[in-house]
Protein backbone atom coordinates (compact mmCIF):
# COMPACT_ATOMS: atom_id res chain seq x y z
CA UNK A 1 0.73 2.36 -18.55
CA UNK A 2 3.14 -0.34 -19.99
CA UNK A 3 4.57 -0.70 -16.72
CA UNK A 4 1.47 -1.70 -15.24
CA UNK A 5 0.77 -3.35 -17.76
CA UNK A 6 4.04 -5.58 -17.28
CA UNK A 7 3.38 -5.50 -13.76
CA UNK A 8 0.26 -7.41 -14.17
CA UNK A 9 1.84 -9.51 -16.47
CA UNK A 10 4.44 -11.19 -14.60
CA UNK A 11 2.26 -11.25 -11.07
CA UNK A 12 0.10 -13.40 -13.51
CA UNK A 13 2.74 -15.50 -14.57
CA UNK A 14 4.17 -15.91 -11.02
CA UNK A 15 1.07 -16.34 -9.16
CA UNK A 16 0.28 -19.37 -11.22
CA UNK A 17 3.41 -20.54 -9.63
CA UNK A 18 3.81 -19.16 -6.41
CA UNK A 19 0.13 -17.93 -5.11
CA UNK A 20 1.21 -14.70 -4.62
CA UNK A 21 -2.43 -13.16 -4.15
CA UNK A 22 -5.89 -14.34 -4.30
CA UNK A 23 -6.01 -11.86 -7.64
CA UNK A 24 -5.87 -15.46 -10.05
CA UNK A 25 -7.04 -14.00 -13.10
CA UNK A 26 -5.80 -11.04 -15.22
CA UNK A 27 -8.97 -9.56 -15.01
CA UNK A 28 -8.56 -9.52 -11.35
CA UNK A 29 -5.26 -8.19 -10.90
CA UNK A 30 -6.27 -5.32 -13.40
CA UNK A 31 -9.70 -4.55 -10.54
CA UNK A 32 -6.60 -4.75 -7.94
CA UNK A 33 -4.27 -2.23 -10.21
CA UNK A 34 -7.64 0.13 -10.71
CA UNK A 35 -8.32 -0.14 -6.90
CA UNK A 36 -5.12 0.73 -5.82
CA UNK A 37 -4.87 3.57 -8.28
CA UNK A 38 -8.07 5.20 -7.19
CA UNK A 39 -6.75 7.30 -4.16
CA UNK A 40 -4.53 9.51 -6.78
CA UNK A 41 -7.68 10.94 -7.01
CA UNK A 42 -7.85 12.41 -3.67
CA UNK A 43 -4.63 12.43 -1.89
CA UNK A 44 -1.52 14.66 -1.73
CA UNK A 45 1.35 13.41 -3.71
CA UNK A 46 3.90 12.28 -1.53
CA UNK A 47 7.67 12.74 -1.32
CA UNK A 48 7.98 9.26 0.58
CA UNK A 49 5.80 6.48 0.71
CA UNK A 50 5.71 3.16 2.79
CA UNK A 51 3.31 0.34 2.37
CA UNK A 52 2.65 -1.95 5.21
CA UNK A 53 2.16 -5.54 4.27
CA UNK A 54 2.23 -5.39 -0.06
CA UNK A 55 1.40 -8.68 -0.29
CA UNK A 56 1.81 -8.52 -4.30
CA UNK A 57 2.35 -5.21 -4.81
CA UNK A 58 -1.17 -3.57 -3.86
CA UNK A 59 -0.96 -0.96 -3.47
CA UNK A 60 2.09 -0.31 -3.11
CA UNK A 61 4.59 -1.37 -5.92
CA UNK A 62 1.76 -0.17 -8.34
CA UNK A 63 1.83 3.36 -6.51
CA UNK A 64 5.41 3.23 -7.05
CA UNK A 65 5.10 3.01 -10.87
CA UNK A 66 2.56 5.77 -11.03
CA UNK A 67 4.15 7.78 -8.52
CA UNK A 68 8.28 7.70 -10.20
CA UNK A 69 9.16 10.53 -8.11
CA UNK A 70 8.38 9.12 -4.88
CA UNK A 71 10.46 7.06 -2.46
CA UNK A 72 8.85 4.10 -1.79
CA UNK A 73 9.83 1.04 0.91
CA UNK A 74 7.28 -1.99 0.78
CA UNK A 75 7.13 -4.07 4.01
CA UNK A 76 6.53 -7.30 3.50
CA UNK A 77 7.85 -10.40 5.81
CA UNK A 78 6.82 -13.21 3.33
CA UNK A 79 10.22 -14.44 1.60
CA UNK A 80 8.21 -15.49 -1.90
CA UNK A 81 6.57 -12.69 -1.93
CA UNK A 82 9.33 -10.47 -1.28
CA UNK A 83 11.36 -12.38 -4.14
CA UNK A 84 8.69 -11.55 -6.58
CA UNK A 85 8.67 -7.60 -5.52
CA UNK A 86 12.35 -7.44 -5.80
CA UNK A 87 12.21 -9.54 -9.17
CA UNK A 88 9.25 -7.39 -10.58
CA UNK A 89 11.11 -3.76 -9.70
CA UNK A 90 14.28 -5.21 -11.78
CA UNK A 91 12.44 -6.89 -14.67
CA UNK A 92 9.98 -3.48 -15.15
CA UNK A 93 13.10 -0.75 -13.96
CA UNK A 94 11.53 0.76 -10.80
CA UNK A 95 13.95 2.82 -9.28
CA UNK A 96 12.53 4.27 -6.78
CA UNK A 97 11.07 1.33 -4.55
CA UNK A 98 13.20 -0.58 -1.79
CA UNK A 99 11.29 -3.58 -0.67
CA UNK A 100 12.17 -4.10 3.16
CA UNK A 101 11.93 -8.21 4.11
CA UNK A 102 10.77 -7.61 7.69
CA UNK A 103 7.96 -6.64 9.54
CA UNK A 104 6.55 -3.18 10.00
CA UNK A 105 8.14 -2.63 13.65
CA UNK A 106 11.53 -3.37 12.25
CA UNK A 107 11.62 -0.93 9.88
CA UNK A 108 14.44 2.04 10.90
CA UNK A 109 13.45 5.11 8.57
CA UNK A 110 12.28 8.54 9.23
CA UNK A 111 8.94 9.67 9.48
CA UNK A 112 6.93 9.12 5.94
CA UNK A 113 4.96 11.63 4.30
CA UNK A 114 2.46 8.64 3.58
CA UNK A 115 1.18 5.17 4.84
CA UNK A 116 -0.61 3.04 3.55
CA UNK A 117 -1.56 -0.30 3.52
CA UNK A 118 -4.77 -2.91 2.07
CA UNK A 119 -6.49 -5.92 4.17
CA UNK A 120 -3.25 -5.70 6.86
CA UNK A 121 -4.96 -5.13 10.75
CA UNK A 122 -7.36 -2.48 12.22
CA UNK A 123 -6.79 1.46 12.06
CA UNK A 124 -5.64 1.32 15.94
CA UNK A 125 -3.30 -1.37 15.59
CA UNK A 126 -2.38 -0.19 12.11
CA UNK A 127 -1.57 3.71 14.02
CA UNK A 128 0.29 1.83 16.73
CA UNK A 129 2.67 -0.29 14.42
CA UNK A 130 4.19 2.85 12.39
CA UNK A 131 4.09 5.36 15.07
CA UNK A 132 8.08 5.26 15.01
CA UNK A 133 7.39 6.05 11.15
CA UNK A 134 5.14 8.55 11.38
CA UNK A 135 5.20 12.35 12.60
CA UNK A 136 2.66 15.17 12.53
CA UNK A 137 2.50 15.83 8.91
CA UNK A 138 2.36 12.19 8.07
CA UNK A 139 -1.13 11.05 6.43
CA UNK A 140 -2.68 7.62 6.34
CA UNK A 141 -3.95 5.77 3.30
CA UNK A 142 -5.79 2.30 4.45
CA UNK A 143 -7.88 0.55 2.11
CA UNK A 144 -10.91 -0.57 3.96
CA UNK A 145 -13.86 -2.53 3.69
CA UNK A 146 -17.41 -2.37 5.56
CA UNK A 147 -15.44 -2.44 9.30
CA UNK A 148 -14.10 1.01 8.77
CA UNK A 149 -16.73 2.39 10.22
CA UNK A 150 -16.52 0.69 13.49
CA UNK A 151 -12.67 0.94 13.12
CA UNK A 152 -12.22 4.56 13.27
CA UNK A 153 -14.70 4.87 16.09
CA UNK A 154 -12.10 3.79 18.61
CA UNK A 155 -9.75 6.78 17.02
CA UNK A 156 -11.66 9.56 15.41
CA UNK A 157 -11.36 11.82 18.24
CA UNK A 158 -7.72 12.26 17.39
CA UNK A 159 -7.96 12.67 13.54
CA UNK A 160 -8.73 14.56 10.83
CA UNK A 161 -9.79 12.03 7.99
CA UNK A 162 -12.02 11.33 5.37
CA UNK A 163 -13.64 8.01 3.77
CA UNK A 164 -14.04 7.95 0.74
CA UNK A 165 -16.27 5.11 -1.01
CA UNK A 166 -16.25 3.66 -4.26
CA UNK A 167 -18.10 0.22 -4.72
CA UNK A 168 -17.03 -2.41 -2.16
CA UNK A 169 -13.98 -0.20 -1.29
CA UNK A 170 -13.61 2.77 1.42
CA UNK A 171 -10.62 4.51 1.55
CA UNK A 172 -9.44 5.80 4.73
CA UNK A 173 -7.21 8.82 4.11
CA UNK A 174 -5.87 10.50 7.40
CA UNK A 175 -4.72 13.98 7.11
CA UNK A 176 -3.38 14.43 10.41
CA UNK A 177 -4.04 14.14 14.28
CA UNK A 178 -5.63 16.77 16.24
């Protein structure tokens, strides 16, 4: 809790400087910790863990503080915001995070047990980008809004997922492909 709690603090701090997200008051980034959080709920704990586009750190850095014993990378191509995730894992002591300045497709790993990723592309594109990251037993975690549904049209034929919906949020986890 007091790392997310310092978390919050200094992505208040820097946003004020830096417009890091469009989360401006404290109030907000606290909705965006609570958000990202949800899904702990409901998924499998993961042994590794990338996040496509973190923007901030949602979800991803603040999976990484409730999740200590996972490996996670953060992909994020924006230098200031990649500053601030590097800056923020230092100043709070995450050890388990590497934050990756590059896009997606650049990223040399193997396969993840999770992905996830908030407001970055559509499920088919979002698939596409990681397949060199992904495998059979990797599951999806994509925080969606009302286009889900018309997303996962073009692709639910070749997975097994659920949605699950809380508020303005639906949360696309994908368990596999069949």
């Amino acid at each position: 809790m007091e790392k997310l709690e310092h978390f919050a603090s200094l992505l208040h701090e820097w946003n004020g400087v830096h417009n890091l997200t469009g989360a401006k008051t404290i109030d907000a980034i606290y909705d965006n910790i609570i958000d990202s959080l949800y899904p702990l709920t409901f998924i499998t704990t993961p042994k590794t863990l990338l996040d496509v586009g973190t923007g901030a750190g949602f979800p991803g850095l603040v999976l990484a503080i409730a999740m200590p014993d996972t490996e996670v990378v953060l992909a994020e191509p924006l230098k200031k915001r990649v500053s601030f995730l590097k800056y923020a894992c230092i100043d709070i002591g995450i050890s388990n995070v590497r934050v990756e300045a590059k896009r997606v497709e650049k990223i040399e790993h193997a396969p993840f047990d999770l992905i996830s990723s908030r407001a970055v592309t559509n499920t088919a594109l979002l698939l596409n980008l990681t397949r060199t990251l992904s495998d059979l037993n990797t599951r999806y975690l994509f925080y969606k809004g009302s286009r889900v549904f018309d997303e996962i049209d073009a692709v639910q034929h070749q997975l097994d997922y659920d949605i699950v919906q809380k508020a303005h949020r639906n949360y696309l986890y994908i368990k596999g492909r069949v």
